[in-house]
Protein backbone atom coordinates (compact mmCIF):
# COMPACT_ATOMS: atom_id res chain seq x y z
CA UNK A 1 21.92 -14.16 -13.57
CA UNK A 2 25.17 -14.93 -11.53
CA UNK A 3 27.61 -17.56 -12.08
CA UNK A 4 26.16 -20.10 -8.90
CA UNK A 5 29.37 -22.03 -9.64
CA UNK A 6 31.67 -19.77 -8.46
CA UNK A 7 30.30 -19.52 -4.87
CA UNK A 8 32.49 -20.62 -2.83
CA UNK A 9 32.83 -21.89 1.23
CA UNK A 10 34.45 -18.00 1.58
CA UNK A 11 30.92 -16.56 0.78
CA UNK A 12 29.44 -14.49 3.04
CA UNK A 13 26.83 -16.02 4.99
CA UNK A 14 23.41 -14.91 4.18
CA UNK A 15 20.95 -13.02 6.89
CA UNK A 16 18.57 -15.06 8.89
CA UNK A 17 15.62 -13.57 10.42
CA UNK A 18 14.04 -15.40 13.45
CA UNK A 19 14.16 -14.91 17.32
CA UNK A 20 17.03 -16.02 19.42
CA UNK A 21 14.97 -18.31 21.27
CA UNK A 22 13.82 -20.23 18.74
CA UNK A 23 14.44 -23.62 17.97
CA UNK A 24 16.75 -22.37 14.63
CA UNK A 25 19.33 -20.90 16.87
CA UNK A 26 19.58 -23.86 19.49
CA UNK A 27 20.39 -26.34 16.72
CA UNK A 28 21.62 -23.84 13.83
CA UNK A 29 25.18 -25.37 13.31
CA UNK A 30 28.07 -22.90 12.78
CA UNK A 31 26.67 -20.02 13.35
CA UNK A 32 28.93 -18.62 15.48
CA UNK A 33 28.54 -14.33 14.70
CA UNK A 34 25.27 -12.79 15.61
CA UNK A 35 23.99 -8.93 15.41
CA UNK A 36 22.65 -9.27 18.69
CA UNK A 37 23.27 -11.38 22.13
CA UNK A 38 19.80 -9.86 23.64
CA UNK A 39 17.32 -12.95 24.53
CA UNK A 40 13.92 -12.58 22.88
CA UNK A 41 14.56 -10.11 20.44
CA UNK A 42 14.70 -10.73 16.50
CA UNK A 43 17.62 -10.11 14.86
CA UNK A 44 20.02 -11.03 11.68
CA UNK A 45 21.85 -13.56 11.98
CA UNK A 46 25.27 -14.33 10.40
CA UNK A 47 26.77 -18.05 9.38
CA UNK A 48 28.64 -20.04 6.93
CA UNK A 49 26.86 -21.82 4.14
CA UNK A 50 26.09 -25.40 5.26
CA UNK A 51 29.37 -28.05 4.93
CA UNK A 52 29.16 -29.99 1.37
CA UNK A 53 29.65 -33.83 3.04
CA UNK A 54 29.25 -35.12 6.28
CA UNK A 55 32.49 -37.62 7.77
CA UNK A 56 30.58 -39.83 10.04
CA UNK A 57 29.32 -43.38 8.74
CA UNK A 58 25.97 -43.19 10.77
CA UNK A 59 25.64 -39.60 10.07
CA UNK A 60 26.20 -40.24 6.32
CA UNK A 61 23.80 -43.05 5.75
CA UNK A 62 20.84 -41.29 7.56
CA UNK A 63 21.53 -38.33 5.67
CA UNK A 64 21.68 -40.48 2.30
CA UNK A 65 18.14 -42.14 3.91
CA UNK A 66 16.53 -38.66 4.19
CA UNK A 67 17.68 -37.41 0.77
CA UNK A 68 15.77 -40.69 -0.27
CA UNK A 69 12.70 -39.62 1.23
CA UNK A 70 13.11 -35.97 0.15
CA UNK A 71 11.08 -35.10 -3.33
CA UNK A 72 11.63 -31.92 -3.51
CA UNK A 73 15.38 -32.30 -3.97
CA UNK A 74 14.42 -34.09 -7.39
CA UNK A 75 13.21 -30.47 -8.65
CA UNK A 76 14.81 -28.83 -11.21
CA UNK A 77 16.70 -25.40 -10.30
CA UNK A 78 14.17 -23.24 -12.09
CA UNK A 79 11.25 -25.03 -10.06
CA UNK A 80 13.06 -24.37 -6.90
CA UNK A 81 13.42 -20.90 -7.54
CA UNK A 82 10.06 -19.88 -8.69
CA UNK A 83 8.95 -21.68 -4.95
CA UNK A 84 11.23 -19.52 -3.12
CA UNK A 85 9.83 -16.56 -5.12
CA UNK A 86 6.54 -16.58 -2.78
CA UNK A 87 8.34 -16.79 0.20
CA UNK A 88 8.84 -13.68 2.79
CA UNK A 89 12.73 -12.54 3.28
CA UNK A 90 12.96 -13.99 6.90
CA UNK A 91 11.72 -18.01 5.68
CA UNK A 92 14.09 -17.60 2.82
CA UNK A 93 17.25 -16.71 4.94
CA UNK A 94 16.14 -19.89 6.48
CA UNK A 95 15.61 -21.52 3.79
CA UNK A 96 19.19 -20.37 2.69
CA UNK A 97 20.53 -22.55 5.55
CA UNK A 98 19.24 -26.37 4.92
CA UNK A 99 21.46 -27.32 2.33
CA UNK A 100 25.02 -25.80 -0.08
CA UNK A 101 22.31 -26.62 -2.73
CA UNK A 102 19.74 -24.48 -1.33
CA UNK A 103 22.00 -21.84 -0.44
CA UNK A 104 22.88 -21.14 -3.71
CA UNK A 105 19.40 -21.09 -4.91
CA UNK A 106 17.99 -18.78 -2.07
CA UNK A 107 20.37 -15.72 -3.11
CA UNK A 108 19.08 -15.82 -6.81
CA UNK A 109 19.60 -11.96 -7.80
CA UNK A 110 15.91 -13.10 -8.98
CA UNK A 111 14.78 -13.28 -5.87
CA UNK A 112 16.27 -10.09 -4.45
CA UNK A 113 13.85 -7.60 -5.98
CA UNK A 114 11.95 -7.34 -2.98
CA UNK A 115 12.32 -7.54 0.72
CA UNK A 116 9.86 -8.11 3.16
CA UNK A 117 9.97 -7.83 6.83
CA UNK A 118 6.75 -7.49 9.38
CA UNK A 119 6.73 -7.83 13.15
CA UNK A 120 7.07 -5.72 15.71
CA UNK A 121 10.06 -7.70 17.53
CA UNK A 122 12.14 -7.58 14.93
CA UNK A 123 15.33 -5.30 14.83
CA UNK A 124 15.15 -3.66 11.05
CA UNK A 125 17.91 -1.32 11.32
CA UNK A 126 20.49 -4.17 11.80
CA UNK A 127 18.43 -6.99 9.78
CA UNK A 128 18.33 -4.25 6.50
CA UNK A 129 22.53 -3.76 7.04
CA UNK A 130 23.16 -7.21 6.89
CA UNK A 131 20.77 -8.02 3.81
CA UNK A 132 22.12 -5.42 2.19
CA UNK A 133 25.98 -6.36 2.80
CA UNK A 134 25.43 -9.60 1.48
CA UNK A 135 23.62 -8.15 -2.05
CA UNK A 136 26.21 -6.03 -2.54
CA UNK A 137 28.60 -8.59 -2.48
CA UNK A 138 29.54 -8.40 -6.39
CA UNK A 139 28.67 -4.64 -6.83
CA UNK A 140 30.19 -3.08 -3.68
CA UNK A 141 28.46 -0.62 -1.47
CA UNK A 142 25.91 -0.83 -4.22
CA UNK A 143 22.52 -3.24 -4.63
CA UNK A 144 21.57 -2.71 -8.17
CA UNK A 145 18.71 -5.72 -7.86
CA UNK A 146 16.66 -4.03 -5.11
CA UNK A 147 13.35 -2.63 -6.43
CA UNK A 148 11.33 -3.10 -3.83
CA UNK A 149 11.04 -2.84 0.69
CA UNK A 150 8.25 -3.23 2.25
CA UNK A 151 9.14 -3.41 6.30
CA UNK A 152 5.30 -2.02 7.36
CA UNK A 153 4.34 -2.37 10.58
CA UNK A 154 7.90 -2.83 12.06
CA UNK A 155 8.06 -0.06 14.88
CA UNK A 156 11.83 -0.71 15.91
CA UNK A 157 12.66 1.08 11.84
CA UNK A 158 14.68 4.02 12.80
CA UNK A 159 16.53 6.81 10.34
CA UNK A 160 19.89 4.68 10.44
CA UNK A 161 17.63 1.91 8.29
CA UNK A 162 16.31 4.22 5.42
CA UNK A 163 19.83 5.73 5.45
CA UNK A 164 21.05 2.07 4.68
CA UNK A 165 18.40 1.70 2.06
CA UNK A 166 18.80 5.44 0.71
CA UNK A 167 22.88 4.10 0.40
CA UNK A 168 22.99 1.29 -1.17
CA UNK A 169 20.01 1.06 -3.00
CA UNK A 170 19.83 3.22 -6.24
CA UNK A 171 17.43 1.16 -7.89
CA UNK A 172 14.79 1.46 -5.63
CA UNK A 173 11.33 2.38 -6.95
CA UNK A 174 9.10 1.11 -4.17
CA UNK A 175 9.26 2.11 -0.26
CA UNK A 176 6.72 0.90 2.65
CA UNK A 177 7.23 1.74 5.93
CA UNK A 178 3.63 2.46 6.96
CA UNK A 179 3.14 1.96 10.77
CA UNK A 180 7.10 3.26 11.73
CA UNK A 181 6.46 6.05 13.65
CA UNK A 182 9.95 6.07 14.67
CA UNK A 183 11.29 7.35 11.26
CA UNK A 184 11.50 11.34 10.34
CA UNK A 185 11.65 13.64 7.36
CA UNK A 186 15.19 13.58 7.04
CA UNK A 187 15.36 10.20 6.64
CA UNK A 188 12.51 10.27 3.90
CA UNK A 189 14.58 13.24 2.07
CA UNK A 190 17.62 11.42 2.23
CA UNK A 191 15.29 8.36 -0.06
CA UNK A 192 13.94 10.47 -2.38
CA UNK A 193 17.01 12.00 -3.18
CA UNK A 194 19.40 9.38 -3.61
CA UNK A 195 16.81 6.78 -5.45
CA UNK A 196 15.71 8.78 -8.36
CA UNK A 197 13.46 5.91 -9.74
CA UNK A 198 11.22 5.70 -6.91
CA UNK A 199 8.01 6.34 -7.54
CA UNK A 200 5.41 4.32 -5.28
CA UNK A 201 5.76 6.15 -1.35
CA UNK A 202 3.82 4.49 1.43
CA UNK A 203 4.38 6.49 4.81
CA UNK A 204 1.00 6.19 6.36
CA UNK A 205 0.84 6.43 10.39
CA UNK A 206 4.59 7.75 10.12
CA UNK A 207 3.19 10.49 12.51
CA UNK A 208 6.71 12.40 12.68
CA UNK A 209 6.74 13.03 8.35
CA UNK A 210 5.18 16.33 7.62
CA UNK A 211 6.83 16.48 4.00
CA UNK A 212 8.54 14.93 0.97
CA UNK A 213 11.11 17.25 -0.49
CA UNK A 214 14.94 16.76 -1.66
CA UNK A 215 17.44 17.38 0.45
CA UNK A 216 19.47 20.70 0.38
CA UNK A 217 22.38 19.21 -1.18
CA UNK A 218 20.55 17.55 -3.76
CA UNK A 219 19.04 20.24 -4.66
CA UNK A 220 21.88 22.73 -5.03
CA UNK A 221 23.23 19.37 -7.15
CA UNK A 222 20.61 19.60 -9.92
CA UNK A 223 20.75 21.98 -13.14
CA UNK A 224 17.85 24.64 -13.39
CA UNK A 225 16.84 22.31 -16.24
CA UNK A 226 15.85 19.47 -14.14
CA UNK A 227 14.55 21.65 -11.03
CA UNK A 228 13.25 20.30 -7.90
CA UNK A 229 11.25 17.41 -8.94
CA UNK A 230 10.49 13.94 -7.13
CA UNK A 231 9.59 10.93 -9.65
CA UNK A 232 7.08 9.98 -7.01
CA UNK A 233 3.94 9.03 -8.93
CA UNK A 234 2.23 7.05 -6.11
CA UNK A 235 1.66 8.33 -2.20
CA UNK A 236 0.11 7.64 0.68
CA UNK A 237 0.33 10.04 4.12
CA UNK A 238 -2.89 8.70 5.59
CA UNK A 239 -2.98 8.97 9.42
CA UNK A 240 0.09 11.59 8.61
CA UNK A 241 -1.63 13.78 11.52
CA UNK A 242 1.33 16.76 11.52
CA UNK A 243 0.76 17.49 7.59
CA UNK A 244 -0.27 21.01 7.13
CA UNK A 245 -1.22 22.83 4.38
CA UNK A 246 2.80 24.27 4.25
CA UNK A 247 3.96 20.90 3.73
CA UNK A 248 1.44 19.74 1.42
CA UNK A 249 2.46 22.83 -0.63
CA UNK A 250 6.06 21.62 -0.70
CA UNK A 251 5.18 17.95 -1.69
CA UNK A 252 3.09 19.40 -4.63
CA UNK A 253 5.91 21.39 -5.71
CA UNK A 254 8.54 18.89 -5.74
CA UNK A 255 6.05 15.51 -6.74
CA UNK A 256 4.62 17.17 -9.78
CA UNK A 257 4.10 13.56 -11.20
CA UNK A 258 1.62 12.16 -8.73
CA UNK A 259 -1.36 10.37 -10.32
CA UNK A 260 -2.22 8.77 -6.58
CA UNK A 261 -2.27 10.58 -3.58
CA UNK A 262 -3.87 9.88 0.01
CA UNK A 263 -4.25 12.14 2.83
CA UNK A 264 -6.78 10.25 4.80
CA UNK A 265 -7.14 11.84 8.87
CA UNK A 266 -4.55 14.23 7.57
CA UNK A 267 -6.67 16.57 9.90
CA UNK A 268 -5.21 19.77 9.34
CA UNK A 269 -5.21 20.11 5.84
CA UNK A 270 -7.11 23.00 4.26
CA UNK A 271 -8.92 24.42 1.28
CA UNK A 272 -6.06 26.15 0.80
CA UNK A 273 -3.22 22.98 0.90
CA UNK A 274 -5.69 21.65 -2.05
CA UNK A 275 -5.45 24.68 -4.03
CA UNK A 276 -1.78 24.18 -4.03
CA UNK A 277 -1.60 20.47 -5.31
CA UNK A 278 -3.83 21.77 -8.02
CA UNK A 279 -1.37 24.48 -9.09
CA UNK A 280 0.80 21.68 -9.48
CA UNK A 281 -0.17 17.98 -9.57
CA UNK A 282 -2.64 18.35 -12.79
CA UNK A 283 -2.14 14.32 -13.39
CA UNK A 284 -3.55 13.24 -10.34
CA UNK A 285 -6.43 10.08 -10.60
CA UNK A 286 -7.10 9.31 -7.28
CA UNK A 287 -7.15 11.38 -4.44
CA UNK A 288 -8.64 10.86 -1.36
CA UNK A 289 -9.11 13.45 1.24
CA UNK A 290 -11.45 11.28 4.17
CA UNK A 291 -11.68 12.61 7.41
CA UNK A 292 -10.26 16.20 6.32
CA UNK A 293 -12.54 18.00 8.62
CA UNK A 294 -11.90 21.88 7.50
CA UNK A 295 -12.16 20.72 3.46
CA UNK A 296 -15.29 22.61 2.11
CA UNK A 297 -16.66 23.28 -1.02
CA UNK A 298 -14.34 25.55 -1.51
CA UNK A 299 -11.57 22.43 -1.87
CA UNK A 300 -14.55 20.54 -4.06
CA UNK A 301 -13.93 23.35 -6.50
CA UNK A 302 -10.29 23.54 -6.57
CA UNK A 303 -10.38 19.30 -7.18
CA UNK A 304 -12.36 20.10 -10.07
CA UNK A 305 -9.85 21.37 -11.82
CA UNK A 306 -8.90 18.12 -12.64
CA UNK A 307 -11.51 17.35 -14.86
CA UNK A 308 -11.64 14.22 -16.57
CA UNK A 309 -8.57 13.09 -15.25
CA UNK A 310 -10.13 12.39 -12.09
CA UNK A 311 -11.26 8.76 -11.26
CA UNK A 312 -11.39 8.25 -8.02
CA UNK A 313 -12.45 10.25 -5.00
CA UNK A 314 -12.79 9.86 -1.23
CA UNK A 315 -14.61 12.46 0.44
CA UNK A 316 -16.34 10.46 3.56
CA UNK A 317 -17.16 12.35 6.73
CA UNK A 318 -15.82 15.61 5.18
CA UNK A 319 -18.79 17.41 7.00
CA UNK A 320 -18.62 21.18 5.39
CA UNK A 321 -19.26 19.53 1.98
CA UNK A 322 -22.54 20.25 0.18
CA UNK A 323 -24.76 19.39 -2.57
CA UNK A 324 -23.08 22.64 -3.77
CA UNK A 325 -19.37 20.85 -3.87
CA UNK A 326 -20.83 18.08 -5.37
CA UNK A 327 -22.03 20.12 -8.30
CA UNK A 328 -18.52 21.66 -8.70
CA UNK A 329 -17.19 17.40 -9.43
CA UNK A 330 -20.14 16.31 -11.39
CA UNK A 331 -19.69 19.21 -13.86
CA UNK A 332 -16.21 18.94 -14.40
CA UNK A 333 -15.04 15.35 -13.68
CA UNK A 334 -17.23 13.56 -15.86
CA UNK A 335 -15.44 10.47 -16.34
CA UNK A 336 -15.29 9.76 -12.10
CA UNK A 337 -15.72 6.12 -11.46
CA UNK A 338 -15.63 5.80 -7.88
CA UNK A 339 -16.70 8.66 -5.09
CA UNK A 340 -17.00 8.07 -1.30
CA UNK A 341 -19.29 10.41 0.17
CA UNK A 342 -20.27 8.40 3.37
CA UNK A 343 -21.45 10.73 6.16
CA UNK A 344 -21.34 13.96 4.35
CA UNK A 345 -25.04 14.88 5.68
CA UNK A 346 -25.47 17.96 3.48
CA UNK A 347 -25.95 16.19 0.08
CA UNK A 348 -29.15 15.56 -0.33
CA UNK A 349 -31.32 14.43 -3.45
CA UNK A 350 -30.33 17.48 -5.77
CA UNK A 351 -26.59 16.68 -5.56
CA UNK A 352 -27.38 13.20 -6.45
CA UNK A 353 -29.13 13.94 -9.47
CA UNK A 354 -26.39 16.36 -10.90
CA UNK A 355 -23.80 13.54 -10.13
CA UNK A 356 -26.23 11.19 -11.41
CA UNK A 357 -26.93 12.67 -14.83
CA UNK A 358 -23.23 13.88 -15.43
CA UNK A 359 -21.08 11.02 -13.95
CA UNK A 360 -22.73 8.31 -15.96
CA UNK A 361 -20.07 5.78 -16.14
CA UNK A 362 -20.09 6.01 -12.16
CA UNK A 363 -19.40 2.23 -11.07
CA UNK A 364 -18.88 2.45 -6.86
CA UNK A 365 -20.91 5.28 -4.60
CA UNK A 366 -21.07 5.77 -1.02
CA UNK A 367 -23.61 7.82 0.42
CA UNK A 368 -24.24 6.34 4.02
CA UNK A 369 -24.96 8.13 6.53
CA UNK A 370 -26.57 10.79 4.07
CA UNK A 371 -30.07 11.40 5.91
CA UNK A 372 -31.10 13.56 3.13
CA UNK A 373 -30.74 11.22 0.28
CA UNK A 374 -34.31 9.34 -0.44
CA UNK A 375 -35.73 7.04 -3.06
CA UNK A 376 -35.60 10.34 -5.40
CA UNK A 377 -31.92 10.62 -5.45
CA UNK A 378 -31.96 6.54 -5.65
CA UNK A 379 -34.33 6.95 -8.75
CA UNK A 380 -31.85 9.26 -10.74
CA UNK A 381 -28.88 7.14 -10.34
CA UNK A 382 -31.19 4.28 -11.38
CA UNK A 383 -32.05 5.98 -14.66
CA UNK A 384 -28.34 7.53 -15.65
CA UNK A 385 -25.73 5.17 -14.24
CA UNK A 386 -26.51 1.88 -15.60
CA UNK A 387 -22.77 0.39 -14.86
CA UNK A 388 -22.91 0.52 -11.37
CA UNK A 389 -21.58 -2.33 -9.45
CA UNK A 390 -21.21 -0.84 -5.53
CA UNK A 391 -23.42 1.18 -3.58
CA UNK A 392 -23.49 1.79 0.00
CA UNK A 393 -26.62 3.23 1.80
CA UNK A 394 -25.85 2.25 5.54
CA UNK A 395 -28.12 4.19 7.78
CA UNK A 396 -29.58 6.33 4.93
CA UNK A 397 -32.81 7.15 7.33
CA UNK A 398 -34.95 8.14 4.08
CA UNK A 399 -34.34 4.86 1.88
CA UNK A 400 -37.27 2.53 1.60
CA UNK A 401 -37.66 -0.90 -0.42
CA UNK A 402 -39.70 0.82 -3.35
CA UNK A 403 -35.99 3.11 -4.41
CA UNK A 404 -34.38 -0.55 -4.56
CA UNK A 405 -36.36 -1.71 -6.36
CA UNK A 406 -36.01 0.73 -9.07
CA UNK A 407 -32.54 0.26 -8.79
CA UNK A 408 -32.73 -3.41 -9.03
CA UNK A 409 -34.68 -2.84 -11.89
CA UNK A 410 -32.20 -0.76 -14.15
CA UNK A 411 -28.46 -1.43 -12.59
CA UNK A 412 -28.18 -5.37 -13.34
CA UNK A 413 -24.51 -5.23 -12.97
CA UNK A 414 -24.79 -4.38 -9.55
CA UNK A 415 -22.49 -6.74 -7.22
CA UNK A 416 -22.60 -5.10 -3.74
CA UNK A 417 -25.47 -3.60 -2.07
CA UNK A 418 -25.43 -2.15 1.77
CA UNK A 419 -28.26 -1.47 3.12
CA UNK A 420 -27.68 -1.60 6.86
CA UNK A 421 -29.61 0.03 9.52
CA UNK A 422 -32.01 0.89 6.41
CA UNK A 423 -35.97 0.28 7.01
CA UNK A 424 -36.28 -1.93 3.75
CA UNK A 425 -38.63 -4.98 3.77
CA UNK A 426 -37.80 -8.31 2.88
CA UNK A 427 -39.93 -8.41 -0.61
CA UNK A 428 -37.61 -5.56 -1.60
CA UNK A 429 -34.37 -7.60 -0.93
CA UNK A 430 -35.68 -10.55 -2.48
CA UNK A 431 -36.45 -8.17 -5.37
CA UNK A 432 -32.92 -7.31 -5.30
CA UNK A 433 -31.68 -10.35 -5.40
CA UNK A 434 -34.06 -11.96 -8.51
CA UNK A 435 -32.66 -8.81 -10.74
CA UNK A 436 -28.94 -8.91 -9.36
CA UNK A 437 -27.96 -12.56 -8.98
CA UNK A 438 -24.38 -12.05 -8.44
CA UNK A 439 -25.19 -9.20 -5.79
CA UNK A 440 -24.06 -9.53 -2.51
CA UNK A 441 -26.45 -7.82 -0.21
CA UNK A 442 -25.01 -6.43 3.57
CA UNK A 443 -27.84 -6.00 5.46
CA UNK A 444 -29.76 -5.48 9.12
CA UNK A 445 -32.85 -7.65 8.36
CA UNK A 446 -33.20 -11.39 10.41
CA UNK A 447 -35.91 -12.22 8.13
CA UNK A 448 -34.01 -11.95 4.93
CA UNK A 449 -31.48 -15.07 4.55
C-alpha cells in the first residue's frame, strides 16, 4: 500500500471520464486542462485534487452543515475503499474529485487492478494515456498494479491504445477489447509480447485480427530454450470472420498453453486449421467451433484427440457433422460434460445412444433442431446419464410427451428443459414438472402455466 500521507497539492490530478456537456464539467472547479475541447464527445479529463478548506464564512458553515448531514464521511478508510472497489473506472475518477479525503482513497493501488471503460462515445486512446500517466506516477513509465482492462464495446480503441497498454503495463494478465474493430494484429503482437503474464485474450468481433503471434523482435529476443510461446491460456476470436486455417496454425504454435479457446462464426476455418491446434494445444477443455460451416467429421476426429481432457464442446449448426463425428467424441472424450449440437440435422438416434452410453457424466446437451432425434435417442440418455441438468430439444419434430416422460422419470436433477415448437401435451409437462421440481421448463404450449 502507498504512503496516502505523502500526497501532496503537487499530485497529479487523476482522469475523469464523463462527456463535456455534462453537468460535471459546467460546475467541476479547477479544472482548467482537458484532452479534448470537442463538444459531445467523452474524454479524460485533467484537474487538481479538490482545495483542503474553504475561506468564505457562508461557504464554510454550509459546508460544515453538509458534512453534518453526510454519513458516509463517518466510514472508516477500509469501508470506503472496499465501496469504491465495485465501482467502474469513469464513477471513480469522479468520485476522485468530491473531496482531498476522497481523492486519496480513490487512487488506492488496490483499486487499480482493473480498468473498465464501455461506451461508444468515449475517446479510449486518450482516456487509457492519462490513466496510465497518473499510475505510473511512483514507478515511472511503468504500472506494476495493472492486471486487468476490459474497454469492450468501445469502437473509438485504436492501435495507439494497446500500444499504451502493451508500454506501460507489464503486469497485465487480462485483455478485453471485444467489439473494437478498429484495432489490428500488430497492435495485439505488440501485447502479447511485451506482457508475458497474460493469459486470458478476449478479441471477439475484432474483425481486422487474423492471428496471435510475437512480434519479430521478440522473437529473435528469446533463447531457443524458451521458443516461441504465448502464456495465453484463455481465448476468444468469435465473430473473428478473417481467421483462416494459416492463422489458426500460427496461434496453435505460439499458444501451446490454451485450455479455452473460441472460434465461434470463425467461418473459414477448416478440418485442416483443427488438425493443427491438435498437433499443438493437447490441454485444451473447452473449445467451441459454432457456426464453422466447412468443419466435418473429419475435424470431430482430430478433436478427439483430446480425450478426456475435453469438457466442453460447441458444435451447433456445424451442418457436415454426423452421427459418424459424434461417435469419434463419445469414444474418446469420455469425461465431456457439456456438448452443443443444436441444428446439426444428421445425428440422429444412433449417435445419441453412443454419446449416451459413453459420456455418462454428461450434465448440459443441445440437440434442437435435430429432426432425427426421437423418444429412442431420449430413452438412452434417460437410462445412462443420470446427472443431467440441461437439455434443449427446440423444434426436435420427432419428440413426443411419452420420451419426457421417461426422462422425467430417471434424470431428477434436471433444472432446464426446452421444449419449444415440440408437439408435447400438457400431462407430459406436468409430468415433468412433479419429477423435476426445481426444473424450469421453456416451452410453446398456452395450456401449460
Amino acid at each position: 500500500d502507498s504512503d496516502l500521507s505523502m500526497r501532496t497539492l503537487s499530485t497529479p490530478s487523476p482522469a475523469l471520464i464523463f462527456p463535456l456537456n455534462s453537468p460535471g464539467f459546467q460546475n467541476g472547479r479547477g479544472s482548467s486542462t482537458s484532452s479534448s475541447s470537442v463538444t459531445g464527445e467523452t474524454v479524460a479529463m485533467v484537474h487538481s485534487p479538490p482545495p483542503t478548506r474553504l475561506t468564505h464564512p457562508l461557504i464554510r458553515l454550509a459546508s460544515k452543515h453538509q458534512k453534518e448531514q453526510a454519513n458516509i464521511d463517518r466510514l472508516p478508510d477500509h469501508s470506503m475503499i472496499q465501496i469504491f472497489s465495485f465501482l467502474p473506472t469513469n464513477q471513480l475518477c469522479r468520485c476522485a474529485r468530491v473531496c482531498r479525503r476522497w481523492y486519496n482513497l480513490a487512487w488506492d493501488p488496490r483499486l487499480w487492478r482493473t480498468i473498465r471503460l464501455t461506451g461508444e462515445t468515449i475517446n479510449v486512446d486518450r482516456a487509457l494515456k492519462v490513466l496510465t500517466r497518473r499510475l505510473c506516477q511512483d514507478t515511472p513509465n511503468v504500472c506494476l498494479m495493472l492486471e486487468t482492462v476490459i474497454v469492450s464495446g468501445c469502437r473509438r480503441l485504436t492501435d495507439r491504445g494497446l500500444y499504451t497498454i502493451a508500454q506501460c503495463c507489464p503486469e497485465l494478465r487480462r485483455l478485453e477489447v471485444s467489439g473494437c474493430y478498429n484495432i489490428s494484429n500488430e497492435a495485439v503482437f505488440d501485447v502479447v509480447s511485451l506482457c508475458p503474464n497474460l493469459e486470458h485474450l478476449d478479441v471477439s468481433g475484432c474483425s481486422k485480427v487474423t492471428c496471435i503471434s510475437l512480434t519479430r523482435e521478440a522473437s529473435i529476443k528469446l533463447s531457443p530454450l524458451h521458443g516461441k510461446q504465448i502464456s495465453i491460456r484463455y481465448l476468444d476470436m468469435t465473430d473473428c470472420f478473417v481467421l483462416e486455417d494459416e492463422g489458426l496454425h500460427t496461434i496453435a504454435a505460439h499458444c501451446t498453453q490454451l485450455t479455452h479457446l473460441y472460434l465461434r462464426r470463425c467461418v473459414r476455418i477448416t478440418d485442416e486449421g483443427l488438425r493443427y491446434l491438435m498437433i499443438y494445444c493437447t490441454s485444451i477443455k473447452e473449445l467451441s467451433v459454432s457456426d464453422c460451416r466447412f468443419v466435418s467429421d473429419f475435424g470431430m476426429r482430430e478433436i478427439a484427440k483430446l480425450e478426456s481432457r475435453l469438457r466442453y464442446l460447441s458444435i451447433a449448426h456445424c451442418g457436415r457433422i454426423t452421427d459418424v463425428g459424434i461417435r469419434y467424441i463419445a469414444k474418446y472424450c469420455s469425461k465431456l460434460r457439456y456438448l452443443n449440437a443444436r441444428g446439426c440435422e444428421g445425428i440422429t438416434d444412433h449417435g445419441v445412444e453412443y454419446l449416451a452410453k459413453n459420456c455418462t457424466k454428461l450434465k448440459s446437451l443441445d440437440i434442437g433442431k435435430c429432426p432425427l432425434v426421437s423418444d429412442t435417442g431420449l430413452e438412452f440418455l434417460a437410462l445412462n446419464c443420470f446427472n443431467l441438468k440441461r437439455l434443449s430439444l427446440k423444434s426436435c419434430e420427432s419428440i413426443t410427451g411419452q420420451g419426457l416422460q421417461i426422462v422425467a422419470a430417471n434424470c431428477f436433477d434436471l433444472q432446464m428443459l426446452n421444449v419449444q415448437d415440440c408437439d408435447v401435451s400438457v400431462d407430459a409437462l406436468r409430468f415433468v414438472k412433479r419429477h423435476c421440481k426445481r426444473c424450469i421448463i421453456e416451452h410453446t404450449n398456452p395450456a401449460f402455466f
